[in-house]
PDB file of N, CA and C in Angstrom:
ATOM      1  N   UNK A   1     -25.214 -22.917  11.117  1.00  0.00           N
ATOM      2  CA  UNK A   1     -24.205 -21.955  11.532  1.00  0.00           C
ATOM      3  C   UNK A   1     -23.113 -21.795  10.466  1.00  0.00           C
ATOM      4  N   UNK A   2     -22.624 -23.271   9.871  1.00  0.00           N
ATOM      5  CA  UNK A   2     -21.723 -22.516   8.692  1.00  0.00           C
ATOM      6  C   UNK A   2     -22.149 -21.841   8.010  1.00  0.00           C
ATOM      7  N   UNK A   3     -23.775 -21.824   7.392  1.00  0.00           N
ATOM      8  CA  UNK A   3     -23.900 -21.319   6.148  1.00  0.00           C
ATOM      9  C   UNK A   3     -24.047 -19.633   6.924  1.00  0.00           C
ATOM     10  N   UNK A   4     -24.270 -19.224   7.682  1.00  0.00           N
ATOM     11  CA  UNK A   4     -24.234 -17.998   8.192  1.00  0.00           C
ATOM     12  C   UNK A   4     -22.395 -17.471   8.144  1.00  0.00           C
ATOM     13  N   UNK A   5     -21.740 -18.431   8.636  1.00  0.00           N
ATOM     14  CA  UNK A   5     -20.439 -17.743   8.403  1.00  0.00           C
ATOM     15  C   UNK A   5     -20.062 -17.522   7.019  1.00  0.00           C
ATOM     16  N   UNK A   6     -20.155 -18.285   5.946  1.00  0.00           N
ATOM     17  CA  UNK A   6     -20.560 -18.499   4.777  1.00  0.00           C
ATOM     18  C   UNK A   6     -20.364 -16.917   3.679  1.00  0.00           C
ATOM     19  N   UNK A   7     -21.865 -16.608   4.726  1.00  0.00           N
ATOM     20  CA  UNK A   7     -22.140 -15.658   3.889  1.00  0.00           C
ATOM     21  C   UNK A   7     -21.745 -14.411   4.359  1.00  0.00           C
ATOM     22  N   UNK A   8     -21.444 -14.421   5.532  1.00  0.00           N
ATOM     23  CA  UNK A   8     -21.211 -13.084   6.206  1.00  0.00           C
ATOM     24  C   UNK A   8     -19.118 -13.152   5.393  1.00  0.00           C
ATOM     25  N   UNK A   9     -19.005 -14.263   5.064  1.00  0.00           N
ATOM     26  CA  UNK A   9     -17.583 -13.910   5.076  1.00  0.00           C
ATOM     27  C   UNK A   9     -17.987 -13.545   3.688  1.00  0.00           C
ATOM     28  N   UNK A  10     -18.729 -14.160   2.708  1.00  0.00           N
ATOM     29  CA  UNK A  10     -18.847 -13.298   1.161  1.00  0.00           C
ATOM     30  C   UNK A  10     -19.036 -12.038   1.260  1.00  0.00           C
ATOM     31  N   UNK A  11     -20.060 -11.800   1.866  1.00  0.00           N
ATOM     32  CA  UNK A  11     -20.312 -10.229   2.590  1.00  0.00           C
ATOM     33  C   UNK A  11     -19.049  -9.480   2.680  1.00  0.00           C
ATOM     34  N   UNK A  12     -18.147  -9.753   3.504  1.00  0.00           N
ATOM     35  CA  UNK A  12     -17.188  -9.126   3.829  1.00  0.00           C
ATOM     36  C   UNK A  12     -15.775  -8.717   3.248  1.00  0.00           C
ATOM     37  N   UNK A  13     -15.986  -9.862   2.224  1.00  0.00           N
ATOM     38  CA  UNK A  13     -15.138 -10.042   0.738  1.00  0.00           C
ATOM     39  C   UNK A  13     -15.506  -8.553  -0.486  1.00  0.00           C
ATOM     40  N   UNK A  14     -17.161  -9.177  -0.258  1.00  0.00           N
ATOM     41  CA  UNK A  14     -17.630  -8.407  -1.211  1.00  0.00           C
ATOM     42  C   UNK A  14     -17.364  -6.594  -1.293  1.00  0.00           C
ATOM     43  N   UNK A  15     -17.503  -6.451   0.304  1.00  0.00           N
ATOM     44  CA  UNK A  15     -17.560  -5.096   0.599  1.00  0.00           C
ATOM     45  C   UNK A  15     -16.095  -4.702   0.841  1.00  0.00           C
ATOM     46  N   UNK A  16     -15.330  -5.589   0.712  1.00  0.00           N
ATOM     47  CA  UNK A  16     -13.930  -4.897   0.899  1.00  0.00           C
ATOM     48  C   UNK A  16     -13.344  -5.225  -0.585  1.00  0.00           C
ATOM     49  N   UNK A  17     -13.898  -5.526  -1.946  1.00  0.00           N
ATOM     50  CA  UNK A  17     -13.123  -5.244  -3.376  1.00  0.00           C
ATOM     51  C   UNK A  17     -13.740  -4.020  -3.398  1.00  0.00           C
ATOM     52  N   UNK A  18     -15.155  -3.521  -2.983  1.00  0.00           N
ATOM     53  CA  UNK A  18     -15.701  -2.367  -3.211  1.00  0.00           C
ATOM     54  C   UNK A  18     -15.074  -0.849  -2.947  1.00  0.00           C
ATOM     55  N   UNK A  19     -14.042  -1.142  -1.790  1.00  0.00           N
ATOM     56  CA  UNK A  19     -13.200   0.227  -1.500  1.00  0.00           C
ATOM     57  C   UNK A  19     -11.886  -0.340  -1.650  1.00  0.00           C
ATOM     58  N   UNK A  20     -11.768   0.846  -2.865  1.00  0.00           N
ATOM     59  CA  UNK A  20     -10.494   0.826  -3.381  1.00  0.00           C
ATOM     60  C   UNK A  20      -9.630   1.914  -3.086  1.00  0.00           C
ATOM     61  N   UNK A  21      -8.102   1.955  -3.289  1.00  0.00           N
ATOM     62  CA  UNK A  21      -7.335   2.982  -2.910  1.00  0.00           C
ATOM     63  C   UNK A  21      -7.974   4.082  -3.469  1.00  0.00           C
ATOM     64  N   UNK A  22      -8.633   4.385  -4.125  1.00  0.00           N
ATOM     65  CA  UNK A  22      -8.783   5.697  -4.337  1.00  0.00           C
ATOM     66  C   UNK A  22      -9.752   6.536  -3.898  1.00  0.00           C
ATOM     67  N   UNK A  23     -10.758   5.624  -2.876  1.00  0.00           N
ATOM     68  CA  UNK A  23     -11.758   6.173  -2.259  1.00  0.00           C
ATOM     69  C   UNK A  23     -11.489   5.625  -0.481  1.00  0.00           C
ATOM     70  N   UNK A  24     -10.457   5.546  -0.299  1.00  0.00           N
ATOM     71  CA  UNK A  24     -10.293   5.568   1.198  1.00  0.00           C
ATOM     72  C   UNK A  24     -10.349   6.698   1.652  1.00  0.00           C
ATOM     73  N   UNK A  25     -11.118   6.443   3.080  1.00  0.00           N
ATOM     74  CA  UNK A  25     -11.062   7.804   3.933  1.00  0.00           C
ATOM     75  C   UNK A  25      -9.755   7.935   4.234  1.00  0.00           C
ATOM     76  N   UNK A  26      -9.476   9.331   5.089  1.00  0.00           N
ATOM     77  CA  UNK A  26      -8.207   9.807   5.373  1.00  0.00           C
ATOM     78  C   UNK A  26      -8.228   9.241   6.448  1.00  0.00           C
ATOM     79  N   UNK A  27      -7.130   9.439   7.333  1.00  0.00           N
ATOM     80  CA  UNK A  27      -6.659   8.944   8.760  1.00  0.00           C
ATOM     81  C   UNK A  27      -6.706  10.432   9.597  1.00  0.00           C
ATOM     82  N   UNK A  28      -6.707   9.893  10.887  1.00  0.00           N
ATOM     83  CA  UNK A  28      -7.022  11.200  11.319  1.00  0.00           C
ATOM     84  C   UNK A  28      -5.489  12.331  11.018  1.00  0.00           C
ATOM     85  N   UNK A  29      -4.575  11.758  10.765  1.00  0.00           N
ATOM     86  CA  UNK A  29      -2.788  12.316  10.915  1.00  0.00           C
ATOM     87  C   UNK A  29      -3.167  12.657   9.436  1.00  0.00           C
ATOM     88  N   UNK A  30      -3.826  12.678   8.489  1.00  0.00           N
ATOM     89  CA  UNK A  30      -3.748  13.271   7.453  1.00  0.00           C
ATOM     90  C   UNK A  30      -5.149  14.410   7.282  1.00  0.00           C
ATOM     91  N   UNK A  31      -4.701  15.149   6.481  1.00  0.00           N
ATOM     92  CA  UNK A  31      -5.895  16.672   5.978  1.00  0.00           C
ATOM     93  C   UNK A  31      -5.932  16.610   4.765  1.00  0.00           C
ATOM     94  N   UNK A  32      -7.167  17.445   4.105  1.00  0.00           N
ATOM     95  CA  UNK A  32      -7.060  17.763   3.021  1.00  0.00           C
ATOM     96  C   UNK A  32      -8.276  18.524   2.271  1.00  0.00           C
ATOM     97  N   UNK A  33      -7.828  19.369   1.887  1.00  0.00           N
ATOM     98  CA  UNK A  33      -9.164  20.343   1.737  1.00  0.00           C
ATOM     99  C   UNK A  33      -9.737  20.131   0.488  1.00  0.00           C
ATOM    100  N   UNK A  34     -10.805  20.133   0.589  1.00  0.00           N
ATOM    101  CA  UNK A  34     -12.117  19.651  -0.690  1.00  0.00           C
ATOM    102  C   UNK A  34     -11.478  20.380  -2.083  1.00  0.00           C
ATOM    103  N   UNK A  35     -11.132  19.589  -3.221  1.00  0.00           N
ATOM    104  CA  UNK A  35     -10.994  19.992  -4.216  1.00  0.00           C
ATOM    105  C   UNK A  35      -9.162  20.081  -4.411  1.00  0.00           C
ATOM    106  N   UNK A  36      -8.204  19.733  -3.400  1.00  0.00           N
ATOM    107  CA  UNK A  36      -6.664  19.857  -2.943  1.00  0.00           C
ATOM    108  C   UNK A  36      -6.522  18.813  -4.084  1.00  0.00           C
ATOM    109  N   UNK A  37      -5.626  18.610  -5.015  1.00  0.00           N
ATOM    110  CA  UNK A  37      -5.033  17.545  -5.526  1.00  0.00           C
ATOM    111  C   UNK A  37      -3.406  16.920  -5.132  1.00  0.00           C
ATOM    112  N   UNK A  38      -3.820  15.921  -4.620  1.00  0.00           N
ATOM    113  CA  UNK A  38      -2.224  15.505  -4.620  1.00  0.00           C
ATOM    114  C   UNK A  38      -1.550  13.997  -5.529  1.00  0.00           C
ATOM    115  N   UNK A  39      -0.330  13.299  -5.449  1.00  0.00           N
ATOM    116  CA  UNK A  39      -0.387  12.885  -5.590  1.00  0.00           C
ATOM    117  C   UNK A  39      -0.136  11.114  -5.452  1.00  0.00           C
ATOM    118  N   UNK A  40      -0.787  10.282  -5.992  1.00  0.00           N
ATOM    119  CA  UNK A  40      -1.048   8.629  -4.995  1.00  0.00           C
ATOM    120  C   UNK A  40       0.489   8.024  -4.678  1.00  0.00           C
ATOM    121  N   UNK A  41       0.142   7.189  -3.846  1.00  0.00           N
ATOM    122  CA  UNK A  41       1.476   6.714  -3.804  1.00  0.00           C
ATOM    123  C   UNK A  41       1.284   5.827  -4.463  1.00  0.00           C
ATOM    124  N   UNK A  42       2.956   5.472  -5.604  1.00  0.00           N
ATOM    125  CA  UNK A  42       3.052   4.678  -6.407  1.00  0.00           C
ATOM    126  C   UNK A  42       3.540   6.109  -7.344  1.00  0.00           C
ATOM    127  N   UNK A  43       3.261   7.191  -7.450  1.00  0.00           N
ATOM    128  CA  UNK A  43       3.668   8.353  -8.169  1.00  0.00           C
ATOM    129  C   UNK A  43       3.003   7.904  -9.620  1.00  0.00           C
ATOM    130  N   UNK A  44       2.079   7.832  -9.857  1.00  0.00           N
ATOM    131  CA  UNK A  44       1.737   7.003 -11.353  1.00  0.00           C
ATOM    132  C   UNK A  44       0.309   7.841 -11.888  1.00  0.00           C
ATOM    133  N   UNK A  45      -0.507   8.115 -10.449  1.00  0.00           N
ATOM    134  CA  UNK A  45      -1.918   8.728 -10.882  1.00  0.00           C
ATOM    135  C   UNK A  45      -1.779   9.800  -9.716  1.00  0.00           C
ATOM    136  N   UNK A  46      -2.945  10.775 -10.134  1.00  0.00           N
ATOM    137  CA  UNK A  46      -3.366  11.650  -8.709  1.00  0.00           C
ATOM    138  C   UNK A  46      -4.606  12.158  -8.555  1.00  0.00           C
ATOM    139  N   UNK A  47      -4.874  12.172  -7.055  1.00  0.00           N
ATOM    140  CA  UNK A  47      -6.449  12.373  -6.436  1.00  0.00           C
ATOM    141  C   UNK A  47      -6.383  13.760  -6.438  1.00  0.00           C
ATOM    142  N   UNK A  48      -7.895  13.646  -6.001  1.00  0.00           N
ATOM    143  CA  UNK A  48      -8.368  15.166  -5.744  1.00  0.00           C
ATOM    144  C   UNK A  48      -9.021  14.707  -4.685  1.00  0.00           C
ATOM    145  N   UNK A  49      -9.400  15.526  -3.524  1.00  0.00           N
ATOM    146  CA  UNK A  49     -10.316  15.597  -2.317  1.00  0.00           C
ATOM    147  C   UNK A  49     -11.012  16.072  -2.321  1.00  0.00           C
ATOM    148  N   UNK A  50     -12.223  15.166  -2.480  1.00  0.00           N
ATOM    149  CA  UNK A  50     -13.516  14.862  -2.704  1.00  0.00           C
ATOM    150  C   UNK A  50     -14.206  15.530  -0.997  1.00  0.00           C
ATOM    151  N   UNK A  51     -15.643  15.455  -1.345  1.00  0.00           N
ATOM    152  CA  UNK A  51     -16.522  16.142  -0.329  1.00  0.00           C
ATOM    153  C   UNK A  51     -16.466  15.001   0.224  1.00  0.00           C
ATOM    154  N   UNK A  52     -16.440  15.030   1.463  1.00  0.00           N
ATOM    155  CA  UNK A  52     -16.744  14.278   3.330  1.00  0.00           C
ATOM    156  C   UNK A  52     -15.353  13.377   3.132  1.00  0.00           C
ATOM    157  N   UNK A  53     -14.077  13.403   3.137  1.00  0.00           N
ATOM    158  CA  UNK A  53     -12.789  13.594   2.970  1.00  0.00           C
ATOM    159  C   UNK A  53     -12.805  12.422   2.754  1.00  0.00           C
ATOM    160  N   UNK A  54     -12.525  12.080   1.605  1.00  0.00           N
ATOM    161  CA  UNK A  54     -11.973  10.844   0.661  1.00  0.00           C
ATOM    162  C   UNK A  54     -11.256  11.551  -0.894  1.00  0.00           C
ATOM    163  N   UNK A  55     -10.504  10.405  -0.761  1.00  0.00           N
ATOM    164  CA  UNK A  55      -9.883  10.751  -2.213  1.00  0.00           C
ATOM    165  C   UNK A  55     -10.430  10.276  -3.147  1.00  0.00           C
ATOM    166  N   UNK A  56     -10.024  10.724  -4.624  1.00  0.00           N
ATOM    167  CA  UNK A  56     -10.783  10.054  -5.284  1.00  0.00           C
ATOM    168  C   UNK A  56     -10.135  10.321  -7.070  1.00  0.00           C
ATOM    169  N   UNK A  57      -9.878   9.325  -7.566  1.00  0.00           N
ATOM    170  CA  UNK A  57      -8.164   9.339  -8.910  1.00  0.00           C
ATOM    171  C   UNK A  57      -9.309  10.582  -9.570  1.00  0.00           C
ATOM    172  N   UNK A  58      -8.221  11.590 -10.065  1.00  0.00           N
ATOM    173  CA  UNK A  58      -8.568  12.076 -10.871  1.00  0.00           C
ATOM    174  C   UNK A  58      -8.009  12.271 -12.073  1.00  0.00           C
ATOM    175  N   UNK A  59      -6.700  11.312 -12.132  1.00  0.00           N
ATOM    176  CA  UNK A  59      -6.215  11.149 -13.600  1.00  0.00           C
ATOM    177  C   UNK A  59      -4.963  10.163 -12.984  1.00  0.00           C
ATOM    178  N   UNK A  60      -4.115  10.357 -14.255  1.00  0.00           N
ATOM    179  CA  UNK A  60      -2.694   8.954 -14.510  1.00  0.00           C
ATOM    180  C   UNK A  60      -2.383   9.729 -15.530  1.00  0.00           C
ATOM    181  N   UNK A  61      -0.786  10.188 -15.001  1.00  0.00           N
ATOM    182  CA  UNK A  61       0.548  10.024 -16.111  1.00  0.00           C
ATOM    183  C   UNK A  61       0.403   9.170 -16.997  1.00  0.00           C
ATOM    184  N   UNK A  62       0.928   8.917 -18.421  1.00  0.00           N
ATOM    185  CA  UNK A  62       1.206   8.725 -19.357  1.00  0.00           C
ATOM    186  C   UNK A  62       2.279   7.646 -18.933  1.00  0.00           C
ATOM    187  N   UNK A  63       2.872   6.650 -19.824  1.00  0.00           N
ATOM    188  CA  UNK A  63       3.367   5.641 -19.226  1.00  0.00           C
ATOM    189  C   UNK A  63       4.814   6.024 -19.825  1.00  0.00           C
ATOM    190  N   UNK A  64       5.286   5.530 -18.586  1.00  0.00           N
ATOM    191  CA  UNK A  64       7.182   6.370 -18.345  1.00  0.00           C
ATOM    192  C   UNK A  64       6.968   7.393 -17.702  1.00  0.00           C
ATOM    193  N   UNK A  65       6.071   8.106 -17.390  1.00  0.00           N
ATOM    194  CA  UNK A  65       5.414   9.350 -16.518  1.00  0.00           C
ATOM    195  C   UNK A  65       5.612   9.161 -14.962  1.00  0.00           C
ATOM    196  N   UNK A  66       5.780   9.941 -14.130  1.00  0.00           N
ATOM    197  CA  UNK A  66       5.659  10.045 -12.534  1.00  0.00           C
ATOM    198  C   UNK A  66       4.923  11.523 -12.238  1.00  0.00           C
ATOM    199  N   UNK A  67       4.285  10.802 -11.286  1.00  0.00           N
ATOM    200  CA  UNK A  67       3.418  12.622 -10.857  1.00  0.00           C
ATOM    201  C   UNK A  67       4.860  13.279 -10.201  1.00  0.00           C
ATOM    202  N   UNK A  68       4.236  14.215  -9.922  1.00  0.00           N
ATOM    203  CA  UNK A  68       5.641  14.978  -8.927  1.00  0.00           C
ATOM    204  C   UNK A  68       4.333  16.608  -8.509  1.00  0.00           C
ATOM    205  N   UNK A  69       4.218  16.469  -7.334  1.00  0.00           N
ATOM    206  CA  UNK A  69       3.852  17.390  -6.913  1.00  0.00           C
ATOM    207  C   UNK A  69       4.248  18.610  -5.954  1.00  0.00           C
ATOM    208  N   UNK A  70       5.590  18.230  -6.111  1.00  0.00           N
ATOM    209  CA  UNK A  70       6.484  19.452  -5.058  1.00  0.00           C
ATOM    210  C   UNK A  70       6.387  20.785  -5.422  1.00  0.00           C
ATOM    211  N   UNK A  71       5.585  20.865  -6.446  1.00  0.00           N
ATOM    212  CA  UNK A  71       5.931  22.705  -6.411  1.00  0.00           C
ATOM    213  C   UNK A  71       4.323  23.473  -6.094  1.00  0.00           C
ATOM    214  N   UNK A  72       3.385  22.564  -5.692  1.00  0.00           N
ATOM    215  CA  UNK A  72       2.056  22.663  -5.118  1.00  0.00           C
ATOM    216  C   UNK A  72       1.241  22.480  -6.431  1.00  0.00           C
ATOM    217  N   UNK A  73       2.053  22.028  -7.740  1.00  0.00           N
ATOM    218  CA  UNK A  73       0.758  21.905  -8.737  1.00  0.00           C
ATOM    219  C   UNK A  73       0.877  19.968  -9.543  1.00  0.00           C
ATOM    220  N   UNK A  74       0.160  19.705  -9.812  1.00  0.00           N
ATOM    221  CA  UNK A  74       0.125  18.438 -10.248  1.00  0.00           C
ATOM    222  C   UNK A  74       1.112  18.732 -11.819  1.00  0.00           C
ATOM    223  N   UNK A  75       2.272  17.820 -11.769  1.00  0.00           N
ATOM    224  CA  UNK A  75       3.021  17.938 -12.992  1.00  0.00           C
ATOM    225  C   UNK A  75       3.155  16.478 -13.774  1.00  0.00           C
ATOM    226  N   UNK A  76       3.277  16.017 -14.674  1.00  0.00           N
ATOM    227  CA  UNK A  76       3.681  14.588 -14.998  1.00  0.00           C
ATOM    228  C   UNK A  76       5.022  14.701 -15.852  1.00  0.00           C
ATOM    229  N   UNK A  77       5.775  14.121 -15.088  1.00  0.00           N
ATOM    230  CA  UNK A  77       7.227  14.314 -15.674  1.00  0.00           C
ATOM    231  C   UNK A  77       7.850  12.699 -15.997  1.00  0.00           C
ATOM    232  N   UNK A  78       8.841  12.739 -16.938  1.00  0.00           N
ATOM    233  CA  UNK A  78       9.239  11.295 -17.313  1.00  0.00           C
ATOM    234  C   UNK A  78      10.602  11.134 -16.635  1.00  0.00           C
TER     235      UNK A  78
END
């Protein structure tokens, strides 16, 4: 029986380094239409929305950079 917990807990290790912030699904309180870019929190990189609604990085500011997406377009400003 340990070695079954064992492995199911490597298992479960394993499969949770595998999803990373940038491929989490959405929540249901959030939308986002296929191809929408916004940007991550942390203001540093920004996704695009990917097909069957996940995000997914599609770039990073320059360092001293912050995304800023208030005017509906992806900008990198210092």
């Amino acid at each position: 029986m340990n070695f079954l917990h064992l492995f199911l807990s490597l298992l479960w290790i394993l499969f949770a380094s595998l999803t990373t912030a940038a491929s989490l699904p959405l929540t249901s309180r959030q939308t986002c239409t296929y191809g929408q870019y916004e940007c991550a929190p942390g203001d540093v990189s920004f996704w695009v929305c990917a097909y069957g609604g996940y995000r997914e990085v599609a770039g990073s500011c320059g360092e001293g950079e912050h995304c800023d997406d208030s005017t509906g377009s992806i900008v990198c400003l210092p």
